[in-house]
Protein backbone atom coordinates (compact mmCIF):
# COMPACT_ATOMS: atom_id res chain seq x y z
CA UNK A 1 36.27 19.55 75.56
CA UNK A 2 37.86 22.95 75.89
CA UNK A 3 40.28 22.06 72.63
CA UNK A 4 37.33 23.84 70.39
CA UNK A 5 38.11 27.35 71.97
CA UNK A 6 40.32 29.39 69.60
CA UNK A 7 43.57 30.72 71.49
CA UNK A 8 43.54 34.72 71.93
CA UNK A 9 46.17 34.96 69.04
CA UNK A 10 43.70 33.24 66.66
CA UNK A 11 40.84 35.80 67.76
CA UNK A 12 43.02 38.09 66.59
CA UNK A 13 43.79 36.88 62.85
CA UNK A 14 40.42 36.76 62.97
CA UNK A 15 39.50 40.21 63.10
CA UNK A 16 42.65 40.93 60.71
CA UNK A 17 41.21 39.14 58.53
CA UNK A 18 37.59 41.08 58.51
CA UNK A 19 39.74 44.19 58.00
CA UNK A 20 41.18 42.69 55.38
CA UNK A 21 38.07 42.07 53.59
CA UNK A 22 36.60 45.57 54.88
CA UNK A 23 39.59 47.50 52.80
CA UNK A 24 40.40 45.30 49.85
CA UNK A 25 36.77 45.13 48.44
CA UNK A 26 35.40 48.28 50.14
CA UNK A 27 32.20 46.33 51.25
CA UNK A 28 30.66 47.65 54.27
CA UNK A 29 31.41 46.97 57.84
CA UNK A 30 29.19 45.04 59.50
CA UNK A 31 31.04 42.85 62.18
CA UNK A 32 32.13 44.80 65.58
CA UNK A 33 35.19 46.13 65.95
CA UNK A 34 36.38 43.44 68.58
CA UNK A 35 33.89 41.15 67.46
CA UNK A 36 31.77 41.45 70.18
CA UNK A 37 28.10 40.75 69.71
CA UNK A 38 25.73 43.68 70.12
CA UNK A 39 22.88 41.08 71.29
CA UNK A 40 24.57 37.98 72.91
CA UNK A 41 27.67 39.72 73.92
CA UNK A 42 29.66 36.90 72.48
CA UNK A 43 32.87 37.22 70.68
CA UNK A 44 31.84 36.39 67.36
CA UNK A 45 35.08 35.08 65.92
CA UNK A 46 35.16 32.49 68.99
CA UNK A 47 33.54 28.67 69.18
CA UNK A 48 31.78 28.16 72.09
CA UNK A 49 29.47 25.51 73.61
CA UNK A 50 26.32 25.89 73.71
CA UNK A 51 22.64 23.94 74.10
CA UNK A 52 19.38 23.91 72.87
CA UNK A 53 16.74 21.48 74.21
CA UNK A 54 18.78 19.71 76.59
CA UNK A 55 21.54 18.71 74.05
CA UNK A 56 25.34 20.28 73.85
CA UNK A 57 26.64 21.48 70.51
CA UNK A 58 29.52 23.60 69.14
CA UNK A 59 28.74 26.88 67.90
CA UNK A 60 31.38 27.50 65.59
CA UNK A 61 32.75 31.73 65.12
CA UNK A 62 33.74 33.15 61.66
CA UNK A 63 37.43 32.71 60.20
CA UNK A 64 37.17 36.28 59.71
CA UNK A 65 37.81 35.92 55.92
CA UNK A 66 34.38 36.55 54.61
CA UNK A 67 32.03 39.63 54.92
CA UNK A 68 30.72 39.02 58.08
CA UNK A 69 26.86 40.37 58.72
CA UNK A 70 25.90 38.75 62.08
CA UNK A 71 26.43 36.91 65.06
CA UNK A 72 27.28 32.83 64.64
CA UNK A 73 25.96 32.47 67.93
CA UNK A 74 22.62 34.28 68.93
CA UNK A 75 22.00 34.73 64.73
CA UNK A 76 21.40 38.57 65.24
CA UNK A 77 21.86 40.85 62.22
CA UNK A 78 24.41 43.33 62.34
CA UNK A 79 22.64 44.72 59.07
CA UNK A 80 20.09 47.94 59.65
């Protein structure tokens, strides 16, 4: 079950990506420099397995490619 992790390369196009979108439309930046969640300390750009009420699911990070405003994972806003 381990095939949904994204390989340390990927994490990295990842956060390319966000930088990307940070300086070709000057939006705001949001996301973590690493990608590190401020709340769950999750990386926000990975998947990861999680559960809720006794049942597994996949928690699936960004691509990276849209504005990103908060964590995938724990849902806390990296807007304030």
């Amino acid at each position: 079950m381990e095939d949904y992790k994204k390989t340390t390369d990927e994490i990295y196009e990842c956060v390319v990506n966000q930088r990307k979108v940070w300086t070709e439309t000057g939006l705001p930046k949001f996301a973590p420099n690493r990608g590190t969640c401020y709340k769950c300390g999750r990386n926000i750009y990975q998947n990861y397995e999680l559960t809720n009420h006794n049942s597994k699911y996949i928690s699936h990070g960004y691509d990276g490619k849209t504005l990103v405003t908060g964590c995938p994972h724990c849902h806390y806003s990296f807007c304030s």
